[in-house]
C-alpha atoms as a PDB file:
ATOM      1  CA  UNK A   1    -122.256 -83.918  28.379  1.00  0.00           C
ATOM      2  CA  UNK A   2    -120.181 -82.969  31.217  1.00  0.00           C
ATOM      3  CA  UNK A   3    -117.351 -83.750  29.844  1.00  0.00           C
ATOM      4  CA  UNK A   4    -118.056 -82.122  26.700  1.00  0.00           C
ATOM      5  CA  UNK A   5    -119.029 -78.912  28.892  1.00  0.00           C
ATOM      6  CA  UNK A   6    -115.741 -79.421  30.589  1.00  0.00           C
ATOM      7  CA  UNK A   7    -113.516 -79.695  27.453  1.00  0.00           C
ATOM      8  CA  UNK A   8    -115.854 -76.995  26.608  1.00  0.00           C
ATOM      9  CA  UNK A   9    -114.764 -74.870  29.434  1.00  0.00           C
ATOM     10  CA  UNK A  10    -111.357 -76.243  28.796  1.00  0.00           C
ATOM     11  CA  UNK A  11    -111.606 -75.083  25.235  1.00  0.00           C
ATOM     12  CA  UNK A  12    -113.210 -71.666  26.527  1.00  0.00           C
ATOM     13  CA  UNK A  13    -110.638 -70.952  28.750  1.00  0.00           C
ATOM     14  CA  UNK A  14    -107.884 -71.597  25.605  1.00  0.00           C
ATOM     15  CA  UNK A  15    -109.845 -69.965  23.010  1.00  0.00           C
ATOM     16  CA  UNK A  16    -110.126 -67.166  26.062  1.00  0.00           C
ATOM     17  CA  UNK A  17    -106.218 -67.487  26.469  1.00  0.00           C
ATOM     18  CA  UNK A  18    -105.615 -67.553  23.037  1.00  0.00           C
ATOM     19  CA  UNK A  19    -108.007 -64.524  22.632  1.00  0.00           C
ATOM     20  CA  UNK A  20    -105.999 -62.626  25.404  1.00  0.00           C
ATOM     21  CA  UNK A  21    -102.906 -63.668  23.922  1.00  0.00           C
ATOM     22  CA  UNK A  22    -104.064 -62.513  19.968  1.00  0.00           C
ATOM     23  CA  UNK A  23    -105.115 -58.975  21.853  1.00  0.00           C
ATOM     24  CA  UNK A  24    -101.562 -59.200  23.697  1.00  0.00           C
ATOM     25  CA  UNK A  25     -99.742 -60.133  19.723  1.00  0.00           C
ATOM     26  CA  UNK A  26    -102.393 -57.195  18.667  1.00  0.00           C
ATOM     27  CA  UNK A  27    -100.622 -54.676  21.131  1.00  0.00           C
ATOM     28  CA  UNK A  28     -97.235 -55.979  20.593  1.00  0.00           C
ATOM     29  CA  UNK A  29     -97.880 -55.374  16.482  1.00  0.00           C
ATOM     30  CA  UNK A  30     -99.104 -51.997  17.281  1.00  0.00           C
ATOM     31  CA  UNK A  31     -95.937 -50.976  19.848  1.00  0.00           C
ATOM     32  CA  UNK A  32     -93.834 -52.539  17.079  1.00  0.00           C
ATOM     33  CA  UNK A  33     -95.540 -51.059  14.039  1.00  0.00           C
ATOM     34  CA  UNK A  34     -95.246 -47.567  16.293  1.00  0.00           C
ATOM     35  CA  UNK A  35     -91.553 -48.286  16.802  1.00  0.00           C
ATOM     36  CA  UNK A  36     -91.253 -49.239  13.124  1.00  0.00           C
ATOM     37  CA  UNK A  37     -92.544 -46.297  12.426  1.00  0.00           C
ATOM     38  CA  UNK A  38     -90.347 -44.443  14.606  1.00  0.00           C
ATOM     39  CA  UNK A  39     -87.497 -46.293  13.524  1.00  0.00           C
ATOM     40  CA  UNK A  40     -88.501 -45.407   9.550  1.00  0.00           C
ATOM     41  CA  UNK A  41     -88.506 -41.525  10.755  1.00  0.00           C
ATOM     42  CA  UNK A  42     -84.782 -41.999  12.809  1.00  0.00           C
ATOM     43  CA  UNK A  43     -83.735 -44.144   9.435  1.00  0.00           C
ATOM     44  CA  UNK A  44     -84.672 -41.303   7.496  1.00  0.00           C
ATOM     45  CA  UNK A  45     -83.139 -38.964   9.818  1.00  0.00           C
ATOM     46  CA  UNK A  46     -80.038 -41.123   9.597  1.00  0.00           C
ATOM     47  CA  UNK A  47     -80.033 -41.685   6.169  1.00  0.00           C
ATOM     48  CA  UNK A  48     -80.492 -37.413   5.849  1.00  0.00           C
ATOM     49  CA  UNK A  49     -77.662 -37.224   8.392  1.00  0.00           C
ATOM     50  CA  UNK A  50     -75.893 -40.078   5.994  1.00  0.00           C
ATOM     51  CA  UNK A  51     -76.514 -38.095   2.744  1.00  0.00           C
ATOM     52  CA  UNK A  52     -75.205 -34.804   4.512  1.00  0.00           C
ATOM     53  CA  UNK A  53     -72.054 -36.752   5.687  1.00  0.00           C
ATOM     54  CA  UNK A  54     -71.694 -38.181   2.448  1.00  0.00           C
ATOM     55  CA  UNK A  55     -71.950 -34.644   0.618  1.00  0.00           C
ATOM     56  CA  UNK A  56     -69.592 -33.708   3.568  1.00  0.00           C
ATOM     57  CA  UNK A  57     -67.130 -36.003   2.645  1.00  0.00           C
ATOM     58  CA  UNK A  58     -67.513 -35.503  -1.254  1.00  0.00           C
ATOM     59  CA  UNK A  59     -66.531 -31.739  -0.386  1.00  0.00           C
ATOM     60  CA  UNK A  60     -63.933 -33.585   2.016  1.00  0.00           C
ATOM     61  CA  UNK A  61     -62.749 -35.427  -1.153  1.00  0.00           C
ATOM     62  CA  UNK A  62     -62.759 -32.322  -3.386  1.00  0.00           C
ATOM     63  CA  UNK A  63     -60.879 -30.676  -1.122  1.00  0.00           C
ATOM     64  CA  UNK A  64     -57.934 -33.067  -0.268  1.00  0.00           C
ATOM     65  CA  UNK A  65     -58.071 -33.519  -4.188  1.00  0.00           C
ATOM     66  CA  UNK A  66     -56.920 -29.905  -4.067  1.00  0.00           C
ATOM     67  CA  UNK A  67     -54.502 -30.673  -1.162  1.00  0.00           C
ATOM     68  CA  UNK A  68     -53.140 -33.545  -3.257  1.00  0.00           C
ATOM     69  CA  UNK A  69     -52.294 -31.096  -5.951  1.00  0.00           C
ATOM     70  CA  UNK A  70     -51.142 -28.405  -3.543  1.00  0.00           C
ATOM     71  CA  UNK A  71     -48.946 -31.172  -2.166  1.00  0.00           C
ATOM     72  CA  UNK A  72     -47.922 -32.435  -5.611  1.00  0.00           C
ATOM     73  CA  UNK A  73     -46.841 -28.776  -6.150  1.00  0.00           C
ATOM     74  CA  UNK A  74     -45.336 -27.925  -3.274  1.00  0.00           C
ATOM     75  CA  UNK A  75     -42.840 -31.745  -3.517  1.00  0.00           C
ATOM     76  CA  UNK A  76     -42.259 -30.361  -7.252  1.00  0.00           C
ATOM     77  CA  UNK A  77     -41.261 -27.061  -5.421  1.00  0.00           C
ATOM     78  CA  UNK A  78     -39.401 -28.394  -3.175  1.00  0.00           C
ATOM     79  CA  UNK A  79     -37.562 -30.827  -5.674  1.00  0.00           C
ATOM     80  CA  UNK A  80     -36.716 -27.584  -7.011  1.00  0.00           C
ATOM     81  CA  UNK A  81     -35.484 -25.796  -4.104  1.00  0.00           C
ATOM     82  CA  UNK A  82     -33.563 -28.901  -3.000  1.00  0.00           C
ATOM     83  CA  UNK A  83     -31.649 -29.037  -6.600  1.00  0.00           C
ATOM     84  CA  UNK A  84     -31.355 -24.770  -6.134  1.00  0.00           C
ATOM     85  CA  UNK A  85     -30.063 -25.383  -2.606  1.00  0.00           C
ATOM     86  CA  UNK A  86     -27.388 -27.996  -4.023  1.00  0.00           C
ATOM     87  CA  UNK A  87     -26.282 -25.468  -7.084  1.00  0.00           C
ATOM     88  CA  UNK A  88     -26.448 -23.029  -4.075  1.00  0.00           C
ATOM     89  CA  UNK A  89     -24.211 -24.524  -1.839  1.00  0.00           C
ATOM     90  CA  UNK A  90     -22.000 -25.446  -4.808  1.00  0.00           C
ATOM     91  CA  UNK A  91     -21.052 -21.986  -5.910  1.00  0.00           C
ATOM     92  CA  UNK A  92     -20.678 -20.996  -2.282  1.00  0.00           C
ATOM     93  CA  UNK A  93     -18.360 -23.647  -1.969  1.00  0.00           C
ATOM     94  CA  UNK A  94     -16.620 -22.591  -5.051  1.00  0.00           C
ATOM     95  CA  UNK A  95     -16.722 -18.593  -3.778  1.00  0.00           C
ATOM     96  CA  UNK A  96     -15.486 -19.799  -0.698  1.00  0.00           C
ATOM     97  CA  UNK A  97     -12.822 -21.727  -2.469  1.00  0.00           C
ATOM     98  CA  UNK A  98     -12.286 -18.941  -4.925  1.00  0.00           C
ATOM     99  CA  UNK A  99     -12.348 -16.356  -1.876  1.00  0.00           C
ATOM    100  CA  UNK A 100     -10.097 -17.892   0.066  1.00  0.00           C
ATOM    101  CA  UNK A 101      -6.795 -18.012  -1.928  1.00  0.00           C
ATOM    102  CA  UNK A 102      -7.814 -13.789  -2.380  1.00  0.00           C
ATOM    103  CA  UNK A 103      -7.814 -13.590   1.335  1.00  0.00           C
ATOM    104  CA  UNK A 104      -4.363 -14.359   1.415  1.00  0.00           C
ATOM    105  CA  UNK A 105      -3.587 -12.340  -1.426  1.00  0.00           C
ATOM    106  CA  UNK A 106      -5.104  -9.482   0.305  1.00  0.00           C
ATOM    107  CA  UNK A 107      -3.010 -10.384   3.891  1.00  0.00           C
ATOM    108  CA  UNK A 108      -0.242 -10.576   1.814  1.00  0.00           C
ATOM    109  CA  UNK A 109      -0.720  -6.814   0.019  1.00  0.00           C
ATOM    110  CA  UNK A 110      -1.151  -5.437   4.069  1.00  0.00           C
ATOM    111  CA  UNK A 111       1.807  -6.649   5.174  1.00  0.00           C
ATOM    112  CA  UNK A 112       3.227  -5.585   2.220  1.00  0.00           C
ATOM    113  CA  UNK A 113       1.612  -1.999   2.903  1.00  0.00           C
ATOM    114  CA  UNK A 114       2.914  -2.531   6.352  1.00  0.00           C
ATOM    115  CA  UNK A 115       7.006  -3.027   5.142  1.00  0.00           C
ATOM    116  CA  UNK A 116       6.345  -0.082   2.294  1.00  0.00           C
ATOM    117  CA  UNK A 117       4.904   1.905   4.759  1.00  0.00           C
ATOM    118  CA  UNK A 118       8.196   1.377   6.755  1.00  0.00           C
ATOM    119  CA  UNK A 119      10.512   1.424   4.031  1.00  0.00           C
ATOM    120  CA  UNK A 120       9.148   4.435   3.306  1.00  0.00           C
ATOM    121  CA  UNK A 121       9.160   6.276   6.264  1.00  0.00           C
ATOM    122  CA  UNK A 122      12.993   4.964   6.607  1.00  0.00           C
ATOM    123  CA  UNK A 123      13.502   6.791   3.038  1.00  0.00           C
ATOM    124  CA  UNK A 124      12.285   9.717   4.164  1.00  0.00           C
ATOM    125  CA  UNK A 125      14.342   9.938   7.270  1.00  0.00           C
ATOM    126  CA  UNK A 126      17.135   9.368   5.356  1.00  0.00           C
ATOM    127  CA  UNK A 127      16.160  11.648   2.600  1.00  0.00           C
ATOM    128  CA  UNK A 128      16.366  14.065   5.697  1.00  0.00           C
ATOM    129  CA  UNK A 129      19.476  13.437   6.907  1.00  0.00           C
ATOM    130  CA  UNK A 130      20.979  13.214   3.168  1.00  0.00           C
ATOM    131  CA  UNK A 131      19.671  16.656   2.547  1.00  0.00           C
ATOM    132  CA  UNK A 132      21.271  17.953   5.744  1.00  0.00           C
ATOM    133  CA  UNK A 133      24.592  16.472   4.815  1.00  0.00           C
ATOM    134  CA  UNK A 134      24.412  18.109   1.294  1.00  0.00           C
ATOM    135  CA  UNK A 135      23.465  21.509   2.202  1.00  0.00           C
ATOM    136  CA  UNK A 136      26.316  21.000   4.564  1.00  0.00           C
ATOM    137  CA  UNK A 137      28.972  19.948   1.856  1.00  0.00           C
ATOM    138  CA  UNK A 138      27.228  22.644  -0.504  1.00  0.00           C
ATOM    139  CA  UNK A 139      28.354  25.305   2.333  1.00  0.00           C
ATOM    140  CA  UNK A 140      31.632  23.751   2.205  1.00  0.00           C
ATOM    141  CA  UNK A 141      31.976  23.947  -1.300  1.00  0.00           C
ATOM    142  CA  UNK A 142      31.109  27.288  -1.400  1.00  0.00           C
ATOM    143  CA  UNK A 143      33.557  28.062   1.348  1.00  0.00           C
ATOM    144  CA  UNK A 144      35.980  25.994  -0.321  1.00  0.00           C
ATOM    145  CA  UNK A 145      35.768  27.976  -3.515  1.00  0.00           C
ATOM    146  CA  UNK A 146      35.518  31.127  -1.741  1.00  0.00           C
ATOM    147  CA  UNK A 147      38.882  30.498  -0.141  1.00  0.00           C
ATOM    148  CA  UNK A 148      39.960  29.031  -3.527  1.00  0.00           C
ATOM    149  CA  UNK A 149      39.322  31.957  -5.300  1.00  0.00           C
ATOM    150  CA  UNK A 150      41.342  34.286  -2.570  1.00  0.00           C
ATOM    151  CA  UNK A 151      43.955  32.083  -2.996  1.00  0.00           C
ATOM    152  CA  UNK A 152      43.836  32.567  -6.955  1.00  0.00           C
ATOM    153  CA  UNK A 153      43.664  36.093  -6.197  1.00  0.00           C
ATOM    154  CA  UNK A 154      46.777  35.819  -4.271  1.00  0.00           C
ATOM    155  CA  UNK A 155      48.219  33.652  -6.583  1.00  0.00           C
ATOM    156  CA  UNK A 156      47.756  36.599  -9.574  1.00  0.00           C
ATOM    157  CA  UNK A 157      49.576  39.043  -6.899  1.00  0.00           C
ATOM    158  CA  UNK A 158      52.400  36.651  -6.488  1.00  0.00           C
ATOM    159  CA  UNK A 159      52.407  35.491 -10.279  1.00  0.00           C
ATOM    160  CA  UNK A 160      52.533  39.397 -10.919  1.00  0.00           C
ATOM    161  CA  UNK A 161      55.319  40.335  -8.413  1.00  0.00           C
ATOM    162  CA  UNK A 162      57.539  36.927 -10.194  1.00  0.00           C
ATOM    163  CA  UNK A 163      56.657  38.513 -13.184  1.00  0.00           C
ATOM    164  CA  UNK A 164      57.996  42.427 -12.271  1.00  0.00           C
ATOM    165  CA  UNK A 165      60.784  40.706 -10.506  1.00  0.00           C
ATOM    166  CA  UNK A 166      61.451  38.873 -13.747  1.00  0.00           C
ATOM    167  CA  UNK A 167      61.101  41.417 -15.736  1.00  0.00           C
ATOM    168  CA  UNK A 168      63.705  43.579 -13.189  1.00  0.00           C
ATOM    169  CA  UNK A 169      66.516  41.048 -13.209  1.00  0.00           C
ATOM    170  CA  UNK A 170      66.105  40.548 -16.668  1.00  0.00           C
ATOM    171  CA  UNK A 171      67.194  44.514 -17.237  1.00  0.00           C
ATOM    172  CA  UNK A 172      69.689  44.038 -14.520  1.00  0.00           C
ATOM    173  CA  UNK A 173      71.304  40.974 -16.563  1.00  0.00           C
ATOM    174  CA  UNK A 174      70.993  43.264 -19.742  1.00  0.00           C
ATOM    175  CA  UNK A 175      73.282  45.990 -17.269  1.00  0.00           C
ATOM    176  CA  UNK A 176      75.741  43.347 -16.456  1.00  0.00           C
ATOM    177  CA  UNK A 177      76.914  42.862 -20.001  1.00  0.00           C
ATOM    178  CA  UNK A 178      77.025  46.505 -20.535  1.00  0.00           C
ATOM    179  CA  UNK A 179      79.377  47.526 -17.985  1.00  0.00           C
ATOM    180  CA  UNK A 180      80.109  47.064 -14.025  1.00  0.00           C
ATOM    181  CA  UNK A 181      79.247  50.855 -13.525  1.00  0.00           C
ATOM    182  CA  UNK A 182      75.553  50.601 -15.429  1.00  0.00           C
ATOM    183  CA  UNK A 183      74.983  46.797 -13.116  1.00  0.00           C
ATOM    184  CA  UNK A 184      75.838  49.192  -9.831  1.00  0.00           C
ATOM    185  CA  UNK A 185      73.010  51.965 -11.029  1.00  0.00           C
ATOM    186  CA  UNK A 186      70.824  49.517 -11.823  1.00  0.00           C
ATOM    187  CA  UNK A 187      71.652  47.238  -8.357  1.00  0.00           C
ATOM    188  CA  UNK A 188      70.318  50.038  -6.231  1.00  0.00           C
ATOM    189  CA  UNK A 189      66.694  50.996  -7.226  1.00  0.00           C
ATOM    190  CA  UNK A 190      66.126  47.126  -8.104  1.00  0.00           C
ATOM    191  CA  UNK A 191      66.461  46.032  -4.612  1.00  0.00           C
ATOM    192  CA  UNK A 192      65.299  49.144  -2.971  1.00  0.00           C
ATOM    193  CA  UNK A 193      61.687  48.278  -4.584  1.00  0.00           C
ATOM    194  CA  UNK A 194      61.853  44.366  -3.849  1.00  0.00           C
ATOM    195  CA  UNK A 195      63.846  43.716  -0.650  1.00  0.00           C
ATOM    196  CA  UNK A 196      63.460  47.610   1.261  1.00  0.00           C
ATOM    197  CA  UNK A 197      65.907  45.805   4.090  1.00  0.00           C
ATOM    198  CA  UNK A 198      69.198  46.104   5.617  1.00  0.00           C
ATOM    199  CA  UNK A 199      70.588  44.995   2.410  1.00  0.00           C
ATOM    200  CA  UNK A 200      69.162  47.917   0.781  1.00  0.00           C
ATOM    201  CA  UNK A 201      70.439  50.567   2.079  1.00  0.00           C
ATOM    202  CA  UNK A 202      73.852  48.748   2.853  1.00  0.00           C
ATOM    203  CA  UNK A 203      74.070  48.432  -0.760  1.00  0.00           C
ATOM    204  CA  UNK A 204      72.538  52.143  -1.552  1.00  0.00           C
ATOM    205  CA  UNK A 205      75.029  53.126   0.597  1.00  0.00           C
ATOM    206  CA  UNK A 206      78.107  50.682  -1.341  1.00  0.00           C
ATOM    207  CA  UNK A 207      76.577  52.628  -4.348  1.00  0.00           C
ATOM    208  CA  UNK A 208      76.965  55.832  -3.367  1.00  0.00           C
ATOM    209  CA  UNK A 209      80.349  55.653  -2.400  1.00  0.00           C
ATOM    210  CA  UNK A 210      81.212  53.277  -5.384  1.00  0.00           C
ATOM    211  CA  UNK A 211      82.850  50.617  -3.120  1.00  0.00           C
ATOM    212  CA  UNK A 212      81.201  47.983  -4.271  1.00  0.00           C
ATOM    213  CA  UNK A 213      83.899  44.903  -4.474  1.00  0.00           C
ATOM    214  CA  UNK A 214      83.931  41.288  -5.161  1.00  0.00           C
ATOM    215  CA  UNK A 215      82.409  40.835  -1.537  1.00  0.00           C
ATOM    216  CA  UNK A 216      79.097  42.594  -2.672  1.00  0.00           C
ATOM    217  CA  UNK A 217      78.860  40.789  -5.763  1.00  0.00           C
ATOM    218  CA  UNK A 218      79.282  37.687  -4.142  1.00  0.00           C
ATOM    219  CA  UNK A 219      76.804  38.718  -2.039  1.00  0.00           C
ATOM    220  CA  UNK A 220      74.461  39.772  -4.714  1.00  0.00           C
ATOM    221  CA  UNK A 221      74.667  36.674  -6.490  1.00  0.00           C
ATOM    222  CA  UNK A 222      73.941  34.879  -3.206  1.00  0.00           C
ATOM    223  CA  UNK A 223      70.566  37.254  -2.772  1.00  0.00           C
ATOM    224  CA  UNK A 224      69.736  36.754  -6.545  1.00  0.00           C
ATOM    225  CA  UNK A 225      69.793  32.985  -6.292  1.00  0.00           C
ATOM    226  CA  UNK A 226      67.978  33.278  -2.903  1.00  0.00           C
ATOM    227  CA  UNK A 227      65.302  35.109  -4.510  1.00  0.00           C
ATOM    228  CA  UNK A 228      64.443  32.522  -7.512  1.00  0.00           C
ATOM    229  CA  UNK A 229      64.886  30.249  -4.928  1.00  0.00           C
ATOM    230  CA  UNK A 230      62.394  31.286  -3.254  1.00  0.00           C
ATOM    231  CA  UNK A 231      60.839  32.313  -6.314  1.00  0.00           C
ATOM    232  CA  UNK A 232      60.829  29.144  -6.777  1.00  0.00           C
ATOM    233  CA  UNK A 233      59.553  27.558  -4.087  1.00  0.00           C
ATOM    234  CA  UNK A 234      56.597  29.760  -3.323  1.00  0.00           C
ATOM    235  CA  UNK A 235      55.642  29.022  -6.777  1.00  0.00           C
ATOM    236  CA  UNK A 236      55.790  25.573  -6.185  1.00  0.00           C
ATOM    237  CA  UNK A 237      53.751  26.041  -3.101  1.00  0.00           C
ATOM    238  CA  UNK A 238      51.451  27.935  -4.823  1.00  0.00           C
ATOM    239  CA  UNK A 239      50.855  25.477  -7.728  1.00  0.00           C
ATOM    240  CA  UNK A 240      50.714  22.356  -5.029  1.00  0.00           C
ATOM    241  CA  UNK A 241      47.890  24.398  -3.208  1.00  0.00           C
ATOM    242  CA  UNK A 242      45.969  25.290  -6.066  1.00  0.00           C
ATOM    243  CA  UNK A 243      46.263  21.262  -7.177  1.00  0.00           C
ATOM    244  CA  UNK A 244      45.528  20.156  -3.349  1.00  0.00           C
ATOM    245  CA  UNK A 245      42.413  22.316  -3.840  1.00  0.00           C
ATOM    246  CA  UNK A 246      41.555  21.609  -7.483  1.00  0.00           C
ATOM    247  CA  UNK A 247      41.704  17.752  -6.579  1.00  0.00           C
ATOM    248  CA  UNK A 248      39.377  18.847  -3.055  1.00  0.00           C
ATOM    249  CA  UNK A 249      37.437  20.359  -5.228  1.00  0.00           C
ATOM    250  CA  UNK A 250      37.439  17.460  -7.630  1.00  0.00           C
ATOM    251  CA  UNK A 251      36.564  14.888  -4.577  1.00  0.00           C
ATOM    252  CA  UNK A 252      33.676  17.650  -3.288  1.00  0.00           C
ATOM    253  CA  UNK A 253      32.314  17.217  -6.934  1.00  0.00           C
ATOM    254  CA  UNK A 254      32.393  13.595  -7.181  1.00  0.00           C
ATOM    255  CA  UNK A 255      31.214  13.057  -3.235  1.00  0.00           C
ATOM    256  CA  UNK A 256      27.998  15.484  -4.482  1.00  0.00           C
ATOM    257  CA  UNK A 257      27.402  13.943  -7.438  1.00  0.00           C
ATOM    258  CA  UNK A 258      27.305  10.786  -5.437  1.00  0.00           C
ATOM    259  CA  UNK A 259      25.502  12.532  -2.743  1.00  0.00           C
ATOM    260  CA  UNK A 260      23.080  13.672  -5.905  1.00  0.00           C
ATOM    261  CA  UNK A 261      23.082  10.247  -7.233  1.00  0.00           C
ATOM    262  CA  UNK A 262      22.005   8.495  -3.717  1.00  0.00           C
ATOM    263  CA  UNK A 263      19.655  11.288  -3.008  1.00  0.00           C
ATOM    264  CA  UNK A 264      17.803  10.739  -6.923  1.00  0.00           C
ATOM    265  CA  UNK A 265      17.955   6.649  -5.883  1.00  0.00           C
ATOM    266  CA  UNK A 266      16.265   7.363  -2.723  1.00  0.00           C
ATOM    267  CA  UNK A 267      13.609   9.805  -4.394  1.00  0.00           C
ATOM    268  CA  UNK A 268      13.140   7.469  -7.230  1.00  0.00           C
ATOM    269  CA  UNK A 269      12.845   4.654  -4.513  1.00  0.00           C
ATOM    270  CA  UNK A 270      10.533   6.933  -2.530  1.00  0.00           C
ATOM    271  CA  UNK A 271       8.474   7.214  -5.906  1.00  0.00           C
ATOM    272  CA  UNK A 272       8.715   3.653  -6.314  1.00  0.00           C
ATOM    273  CA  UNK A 273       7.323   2.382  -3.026  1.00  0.00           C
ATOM    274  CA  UNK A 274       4.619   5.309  -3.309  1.00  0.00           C
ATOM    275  CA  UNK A 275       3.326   3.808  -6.487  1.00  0.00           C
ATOM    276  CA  UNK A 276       3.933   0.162  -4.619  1.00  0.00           C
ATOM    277  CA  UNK A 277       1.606   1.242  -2.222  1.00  0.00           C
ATOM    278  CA  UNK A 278      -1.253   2.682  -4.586  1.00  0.00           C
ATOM    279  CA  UNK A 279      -1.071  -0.485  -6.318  1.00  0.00           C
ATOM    280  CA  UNK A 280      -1.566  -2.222  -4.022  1.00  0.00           C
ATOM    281  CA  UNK A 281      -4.714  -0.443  -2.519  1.00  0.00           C
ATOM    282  CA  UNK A 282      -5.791  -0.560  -5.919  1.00  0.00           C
ATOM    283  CA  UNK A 283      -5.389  -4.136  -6.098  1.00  0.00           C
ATOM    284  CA  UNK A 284      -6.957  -4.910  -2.445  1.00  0.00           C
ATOM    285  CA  UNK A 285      -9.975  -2.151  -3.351  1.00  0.00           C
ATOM    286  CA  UNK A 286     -10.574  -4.163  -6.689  1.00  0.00           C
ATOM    287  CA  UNK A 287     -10.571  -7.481  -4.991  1.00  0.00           C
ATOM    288  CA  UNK A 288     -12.913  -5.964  -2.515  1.00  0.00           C
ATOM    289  CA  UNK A 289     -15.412  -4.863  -5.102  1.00  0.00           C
ATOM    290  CA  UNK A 290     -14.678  -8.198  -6.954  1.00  0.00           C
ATOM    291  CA  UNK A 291     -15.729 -10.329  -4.163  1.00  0.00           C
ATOM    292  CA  UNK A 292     -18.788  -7.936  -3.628  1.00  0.00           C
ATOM    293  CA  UNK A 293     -19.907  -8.616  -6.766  1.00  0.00           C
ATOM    294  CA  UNK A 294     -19.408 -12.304  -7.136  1.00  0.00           C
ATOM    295  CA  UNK A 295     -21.588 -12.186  -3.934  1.00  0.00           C
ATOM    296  CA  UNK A 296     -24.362 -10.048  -4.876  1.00  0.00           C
ATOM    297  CA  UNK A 297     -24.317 -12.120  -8.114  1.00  0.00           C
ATOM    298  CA  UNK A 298     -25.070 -15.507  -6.100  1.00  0.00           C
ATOM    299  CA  UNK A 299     -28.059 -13.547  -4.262  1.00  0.00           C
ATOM    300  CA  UNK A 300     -30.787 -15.686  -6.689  1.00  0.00           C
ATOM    301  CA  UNK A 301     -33.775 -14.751  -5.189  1.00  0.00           C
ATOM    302  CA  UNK A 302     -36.042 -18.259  -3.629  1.00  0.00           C
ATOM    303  CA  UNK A 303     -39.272 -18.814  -5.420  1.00  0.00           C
ATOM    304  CA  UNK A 304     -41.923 -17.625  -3.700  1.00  0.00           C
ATOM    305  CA  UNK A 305     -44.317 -20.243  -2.455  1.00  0.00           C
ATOM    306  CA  UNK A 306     -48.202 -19.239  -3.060  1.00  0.00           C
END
């Protein structure tokens, strides 16, 4: 029996230990049921948290969806703009190369300007001077027939003093074949109006007193053939000074007429470079506005990127 009450007691004390450890399982199911059911409200709190996130990232989805369009859209785009850039650059380079042969066309038509300006200025000085040097030879000319016309004047004088005198020792020859006595009248008046010398009155004086002898007829003679001598000669002078000035007159004429000629070259030249020169600002202006509007025409305008 006291054994029994000692495995009793032994079996006490378990069963007490055993009790004591069910009460400690009891309080350990309770602190865990607690914390189960405090993890069940932070797993519903998560899995609220997770369905929020997960809407979150649906939106998130939706959204870079969009952006994947939008980006989609904007490679398209910019497929586009690349090609546009290429056909832009292109035609630049083609403007450029089309421009660039008209740049020296245009440097070409201002130095041009530049020498026609020159030439010009050149014509006009000697326009100038040509001008001068035919209002001189116009004075001349005018001078020259001026003194050419006193000379013709003189030359009628003379031409009608040959003529009287003509006339006059054409009666006196008519009086020679008459008679001696009619030649002696006639001797005295005839060179009493032409010669009015020493002569004269020696021979009014041989007439008066009818001494007139083979000395004085001699002597006549030698007057008379003086006379058309020099007759002679001063109408030879006469006609070579009228032909020196008809053939100065001739050369004036031809040197103005050249002088006219050069001077209508150098205005027609004048005209000619003026023209030149409008032509060619005409030319550079419409190259200007060319190459203005092959430029404004290449101004495409981008696409616009919403």
């Amino acid at each position: 029996a006291r054994r029994m009450h000692e495995e009793n007691g032994i079996v006490q004390k378990k069963l007490e230990g055993q009790v004591k450890d069910l009460d400690e399982q009891r309080d350990t199911i309770a602190s865990l049921e607690e914390r189960e059911s405090e993890v069940l409200k932070q797993t519903r709190g998560l899995e609220n948290v997770i369905h929020q996130h997960c809407e979150t990232l649906r939106q998130l989805d939706e959204v870079i969806a969009g952006k994947d369009d939008d980006i989609c859209t904007l490679e398209d785009k910019n497929r586009e703009m690349e090609s546009y850039k290429f056909a832009l650059g292109n035609e630049i380079r083609q403007l450029k190369k089309d421009l660039q042969p008209k740049e020296e066309e245009i440097a070409q038509l201002e130095i041009e300007l530049v020498s026609l300006d020159y030439t010009f200025d050149e014509c006009k000085k000697k326009n100038g001077s040509l001008q001068v040097l035919v209002g001189k030879l116009e004075g001349k000319l005018e001078g020259l027939r001026q003194a050419f016309a006193s000379q013709n004047r003189g030359m009628e004088g003379k031409s009608k003093f040959i003529k009287r005198l003509e006339h006059d020792l054409l009666g006196l020859a008519y009086a020679a074949e008459r008679d001696v006595n009619t030649l002696k009248l006639s001797l005295f008046p005839l060179f009493k109006k032409h010669l009015r010398g020493n002569l004269a009155k020696t021979l009014a004086s041989a007439c008066e007193t009818e001494d007139i002898g083979s000395e004085v007829e001699i002597e006549l003679n030698r007057k008379i053939q003086l006379l058309e001598k020099n007759t002679r000669t001063v109408r030879n002078m006469v006609q070579m000074q009228a032909r020196l000035h008809i053939a100065d007159m001739s050369r004036l004429e031809r040197e103005r007429t050249v002088l006219k000629s050069n001077l209508d070259e150098l205005q027609k030249e004048a005209r000619y470079i003026t023209e030149r020169q409008d032509k060619a600002r005409k030319q550079a202006l419409e190259l200007s506005l060319d190459m203005d509007e092959k430029i404004s025409s290449a101004n495409i305008p981008f696409p616009v990127v919403m």
